[in-house]
N, C-alpha and C. Protein backbone atom coordinates (compact mmCIF):
# COMPACT_ATOMS: atom_id res chain seq x y z
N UNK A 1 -19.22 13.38 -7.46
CA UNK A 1 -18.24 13.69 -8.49
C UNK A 1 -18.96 13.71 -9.84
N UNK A 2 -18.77 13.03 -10.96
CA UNK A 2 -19.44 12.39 -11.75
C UNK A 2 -18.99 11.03 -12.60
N UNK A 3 -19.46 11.62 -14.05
CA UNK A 3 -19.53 10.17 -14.50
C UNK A 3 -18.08 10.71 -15.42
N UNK A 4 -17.19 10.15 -15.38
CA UNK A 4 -16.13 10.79 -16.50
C UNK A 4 -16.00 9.63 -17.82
N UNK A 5 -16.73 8.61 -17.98
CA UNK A 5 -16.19 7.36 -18.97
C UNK A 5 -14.75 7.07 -18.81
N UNK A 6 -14.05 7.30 -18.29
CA UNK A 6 -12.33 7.56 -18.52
C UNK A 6 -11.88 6.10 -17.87
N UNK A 7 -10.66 5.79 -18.37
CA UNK A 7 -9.91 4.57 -17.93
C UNK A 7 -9.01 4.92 -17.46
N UNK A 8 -8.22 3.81 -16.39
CA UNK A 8 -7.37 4.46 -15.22
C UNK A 8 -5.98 5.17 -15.79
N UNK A 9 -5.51 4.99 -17.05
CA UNK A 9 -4.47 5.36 -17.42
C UNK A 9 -4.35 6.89 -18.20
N UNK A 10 -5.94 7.41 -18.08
CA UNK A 10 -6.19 8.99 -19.09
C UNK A 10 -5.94 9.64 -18.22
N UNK A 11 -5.66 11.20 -18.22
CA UNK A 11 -5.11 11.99 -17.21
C UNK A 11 -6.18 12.68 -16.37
N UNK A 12 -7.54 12.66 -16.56
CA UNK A 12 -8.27 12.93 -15.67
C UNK A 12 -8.38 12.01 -14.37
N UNK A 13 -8.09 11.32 -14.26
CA UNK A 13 -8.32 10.11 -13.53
C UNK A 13 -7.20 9.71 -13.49
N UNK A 14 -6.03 10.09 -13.95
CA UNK A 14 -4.78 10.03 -12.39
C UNK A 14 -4.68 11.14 -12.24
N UNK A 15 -4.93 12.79 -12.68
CA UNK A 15 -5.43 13.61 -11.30
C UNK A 15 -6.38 13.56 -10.07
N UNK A 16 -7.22 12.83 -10.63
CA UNK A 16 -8.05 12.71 -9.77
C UNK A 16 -7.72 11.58 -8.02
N UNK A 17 -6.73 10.88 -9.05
CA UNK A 17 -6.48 10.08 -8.08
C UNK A 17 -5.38 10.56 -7.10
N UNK A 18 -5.39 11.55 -7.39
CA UNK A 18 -4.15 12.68 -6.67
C UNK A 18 -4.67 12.93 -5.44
N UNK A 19 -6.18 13.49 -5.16
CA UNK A 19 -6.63 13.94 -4.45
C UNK A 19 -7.99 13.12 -3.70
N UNK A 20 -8.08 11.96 -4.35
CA UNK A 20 -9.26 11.06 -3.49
C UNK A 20 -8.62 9.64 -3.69
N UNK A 21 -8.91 8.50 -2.51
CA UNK A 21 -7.88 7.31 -2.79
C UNK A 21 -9.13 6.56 -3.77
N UNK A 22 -8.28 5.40 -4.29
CA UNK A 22 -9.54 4.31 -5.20
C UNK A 22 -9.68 3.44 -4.02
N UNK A 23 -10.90 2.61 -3.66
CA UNK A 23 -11.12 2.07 -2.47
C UNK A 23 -10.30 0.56 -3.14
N UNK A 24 -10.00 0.59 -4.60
CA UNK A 24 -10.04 -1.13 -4.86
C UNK A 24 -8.14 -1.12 -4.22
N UNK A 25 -7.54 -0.22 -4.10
CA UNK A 25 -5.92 -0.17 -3.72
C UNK A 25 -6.27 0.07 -2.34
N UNK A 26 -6.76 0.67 -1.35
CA UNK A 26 -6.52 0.73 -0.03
C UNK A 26 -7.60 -0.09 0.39
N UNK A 27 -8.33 -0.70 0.19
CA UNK A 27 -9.90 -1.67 0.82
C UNK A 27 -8.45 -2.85 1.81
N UNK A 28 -8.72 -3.20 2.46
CA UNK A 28 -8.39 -4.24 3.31
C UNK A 28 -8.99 -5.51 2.66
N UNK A 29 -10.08 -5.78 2.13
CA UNK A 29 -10.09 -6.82 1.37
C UNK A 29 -10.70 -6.57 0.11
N UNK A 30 -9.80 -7.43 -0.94
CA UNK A 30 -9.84 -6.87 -2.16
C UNK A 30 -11.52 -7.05 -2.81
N UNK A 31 -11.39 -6.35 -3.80
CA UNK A 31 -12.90 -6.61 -4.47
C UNK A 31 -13.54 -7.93 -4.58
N UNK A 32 -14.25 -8.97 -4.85
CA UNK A 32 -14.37 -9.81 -5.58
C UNK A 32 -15.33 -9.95 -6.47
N UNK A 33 -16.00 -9.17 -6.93
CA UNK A 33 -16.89 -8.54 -8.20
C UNK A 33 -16.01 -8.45 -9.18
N UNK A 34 -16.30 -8.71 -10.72
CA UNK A 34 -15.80 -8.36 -12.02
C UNK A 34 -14.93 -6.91 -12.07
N UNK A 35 -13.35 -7.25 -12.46
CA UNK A 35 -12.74 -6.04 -12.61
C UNK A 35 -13.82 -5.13 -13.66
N UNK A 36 -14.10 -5.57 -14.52
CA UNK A 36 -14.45 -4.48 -15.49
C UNK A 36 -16.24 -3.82 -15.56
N UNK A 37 -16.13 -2.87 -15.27
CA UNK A 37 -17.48 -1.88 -15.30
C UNK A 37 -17.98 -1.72 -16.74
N UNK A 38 -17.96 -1.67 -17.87
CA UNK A 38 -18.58 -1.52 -19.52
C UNK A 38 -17.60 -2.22 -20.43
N UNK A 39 -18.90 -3.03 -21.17
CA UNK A 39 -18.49 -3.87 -22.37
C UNK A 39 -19.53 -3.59 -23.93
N UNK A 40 -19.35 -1.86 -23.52
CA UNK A 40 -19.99 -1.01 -25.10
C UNK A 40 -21.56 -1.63 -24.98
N UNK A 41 -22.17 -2.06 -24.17
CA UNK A 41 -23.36 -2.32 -23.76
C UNK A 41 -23.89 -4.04 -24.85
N UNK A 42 -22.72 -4.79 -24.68
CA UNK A 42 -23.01 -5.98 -25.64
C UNK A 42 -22.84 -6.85 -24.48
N UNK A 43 -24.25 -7.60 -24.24
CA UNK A 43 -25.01 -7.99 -22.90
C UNK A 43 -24.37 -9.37 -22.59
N UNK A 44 -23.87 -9.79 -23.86
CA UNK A 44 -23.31 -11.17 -23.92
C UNK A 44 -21.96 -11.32 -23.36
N UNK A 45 -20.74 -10.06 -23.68
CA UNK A 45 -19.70 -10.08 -23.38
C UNK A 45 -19.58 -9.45 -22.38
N UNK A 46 -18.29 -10.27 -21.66
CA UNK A 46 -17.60 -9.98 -20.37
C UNK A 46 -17.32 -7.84 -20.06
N UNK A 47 -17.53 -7.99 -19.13
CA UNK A 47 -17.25 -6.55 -18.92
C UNK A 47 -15.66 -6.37 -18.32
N UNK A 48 -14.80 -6.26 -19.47
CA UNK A 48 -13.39 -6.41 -19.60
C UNK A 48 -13.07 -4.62 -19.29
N UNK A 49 -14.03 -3.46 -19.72
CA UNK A 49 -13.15 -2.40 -19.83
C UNK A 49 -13.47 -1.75 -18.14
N UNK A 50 -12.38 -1.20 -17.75
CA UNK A 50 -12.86 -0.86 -16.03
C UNK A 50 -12.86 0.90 -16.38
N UNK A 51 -13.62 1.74 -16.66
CA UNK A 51 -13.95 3.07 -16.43
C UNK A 51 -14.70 3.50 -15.07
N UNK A 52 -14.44 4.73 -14.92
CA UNK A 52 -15.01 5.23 -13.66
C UNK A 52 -16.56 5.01 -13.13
């Protein structure tokens, strides 16, 4: 696919989710890694924002 930066609520990425599932809603067991993927690259803080 690629890299879109986008967060789950922009409209690329609930089209997208139209047509491929997210594994973290159908996985049989849930994630247990950090919800969030980028924190503006500040090494100290939590990675709070979840983008693609």
């Amino acid at each position: 696919m690629g890299d879109f930066n986008s967060e789950l609520n922009e409209e690329r990425i609930i089209a997208l989710k139209k047509v491929i599932d997210d594994f973290r809603e159908v996985s049989q067991e849930k994630p247990f890694s950090p919800s969030g993927t980028f924190n503006n690259f500040m090494h100290k803080e939590p990675l709070a924002k979840l983008i693609d």
